[in-house]
Protein backbone atom coordinates (compact mmCIF):
# COMPACT_ATOMS: atom_id res chain seq x y z
CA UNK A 1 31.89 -183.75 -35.31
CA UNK A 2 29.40 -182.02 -33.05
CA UNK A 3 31.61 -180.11 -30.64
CA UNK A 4 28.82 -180.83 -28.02
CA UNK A 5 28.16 -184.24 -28.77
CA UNK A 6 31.04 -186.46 -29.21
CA UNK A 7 28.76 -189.26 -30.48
CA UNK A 8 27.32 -186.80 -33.48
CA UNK A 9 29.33 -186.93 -36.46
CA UNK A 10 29.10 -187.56 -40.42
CA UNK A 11 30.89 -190.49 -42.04
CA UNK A 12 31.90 -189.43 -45.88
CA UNK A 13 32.50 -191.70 -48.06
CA UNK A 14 34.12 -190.94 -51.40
CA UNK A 15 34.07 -193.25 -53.97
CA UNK A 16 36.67 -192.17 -57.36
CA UNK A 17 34.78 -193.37 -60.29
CA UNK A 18 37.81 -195.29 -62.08
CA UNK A 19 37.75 -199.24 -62.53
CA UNK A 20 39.24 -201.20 -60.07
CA UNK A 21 41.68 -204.33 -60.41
CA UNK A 22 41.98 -207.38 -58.30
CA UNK A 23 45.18 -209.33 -57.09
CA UNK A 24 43.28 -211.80 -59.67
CA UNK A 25 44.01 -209.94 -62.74
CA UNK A 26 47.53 -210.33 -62.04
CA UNK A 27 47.48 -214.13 -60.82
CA UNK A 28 45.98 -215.14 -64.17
CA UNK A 29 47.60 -213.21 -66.61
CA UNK A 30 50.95 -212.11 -65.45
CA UNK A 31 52.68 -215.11 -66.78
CA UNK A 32 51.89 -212.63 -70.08
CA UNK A 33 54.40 -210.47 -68.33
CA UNK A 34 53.93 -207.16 -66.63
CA UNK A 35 53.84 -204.99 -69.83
CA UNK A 36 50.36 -207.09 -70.87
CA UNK A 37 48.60 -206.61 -67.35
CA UNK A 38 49.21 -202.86 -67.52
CA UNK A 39 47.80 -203.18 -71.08
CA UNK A 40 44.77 -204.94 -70.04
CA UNK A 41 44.03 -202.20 -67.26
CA UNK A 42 45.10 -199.18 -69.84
CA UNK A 43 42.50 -200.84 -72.05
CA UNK A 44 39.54 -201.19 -68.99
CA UNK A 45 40.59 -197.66 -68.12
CA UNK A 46 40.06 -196.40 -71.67
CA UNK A 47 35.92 -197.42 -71.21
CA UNK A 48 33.63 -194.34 -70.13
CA UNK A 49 32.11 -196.16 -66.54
CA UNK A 50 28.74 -196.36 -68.47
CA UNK A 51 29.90 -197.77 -71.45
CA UNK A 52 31.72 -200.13 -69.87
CA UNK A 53 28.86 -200.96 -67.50
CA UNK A 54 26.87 -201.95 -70.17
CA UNK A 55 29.59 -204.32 -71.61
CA UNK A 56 29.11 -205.79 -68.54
CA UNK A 57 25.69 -205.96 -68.17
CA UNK A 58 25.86 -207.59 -71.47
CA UNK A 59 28.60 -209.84 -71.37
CA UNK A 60 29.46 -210.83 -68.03
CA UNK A 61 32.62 -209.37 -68.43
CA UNK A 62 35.16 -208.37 -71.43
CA UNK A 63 36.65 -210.59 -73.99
CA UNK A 64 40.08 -208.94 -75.61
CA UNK A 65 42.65 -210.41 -77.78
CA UNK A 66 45.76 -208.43 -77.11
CA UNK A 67 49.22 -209.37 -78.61
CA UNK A 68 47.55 -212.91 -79.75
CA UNK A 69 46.26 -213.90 -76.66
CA UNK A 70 42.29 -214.08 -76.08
CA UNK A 71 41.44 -212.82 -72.25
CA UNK A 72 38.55 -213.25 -70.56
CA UNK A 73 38.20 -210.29 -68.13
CA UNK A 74 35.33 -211.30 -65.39
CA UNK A 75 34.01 -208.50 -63.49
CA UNK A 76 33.72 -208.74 -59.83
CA UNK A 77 36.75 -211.56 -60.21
CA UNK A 78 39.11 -209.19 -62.58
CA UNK A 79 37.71 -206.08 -61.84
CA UNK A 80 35.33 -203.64 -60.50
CA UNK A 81 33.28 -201.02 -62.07
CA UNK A 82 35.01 -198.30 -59.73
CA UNK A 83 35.30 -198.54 -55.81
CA UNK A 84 31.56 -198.26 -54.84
CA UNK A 85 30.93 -201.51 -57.08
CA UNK A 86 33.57 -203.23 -54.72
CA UNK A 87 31.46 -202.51 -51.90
């Protein structure tokens, strides 16, 4: 802030450049049990952002079969790219 103008200041944003997860991922698959949502995020976390990004781009989204069970992982619905893609 300006100390001589109250009305000059700078807004920061920071945005950390790890995936984000929605209430959604949860909903849909936690009747998998907690140990296979924290396996599905250890899994989105493993992707470098522009790797994953392109999986995206490419797919829509990410298909995984973990312990059996095929999952459809939608971005924007399951997750986000990091916090500025949430924006």
């Amino acid at each position: 802030m300006n100390p001589d103008d109250e009305k000059d200041f700078v807004k920061l944003f920071i945005y950390l450049a790890a995936p984000k997860f929605t209430a959604k991922l949860t909903e849909d698959f936690g009747a998998h049990g907690p140990s296979f949502v924290n396996d599905l995020k250890s899994y989105i976390l493993q992707h470098e952002r522009k790797a994953l990004a392109e999986l995206v781009k490419a797919n829509g989204g990410l298909t995984v079969v973990l312990n059996g069970v095929k999952v459809v992982l939608q971005h924007k619905v399951h997750f986000y790219l990091d916090a500025r893609d949430k924006m």
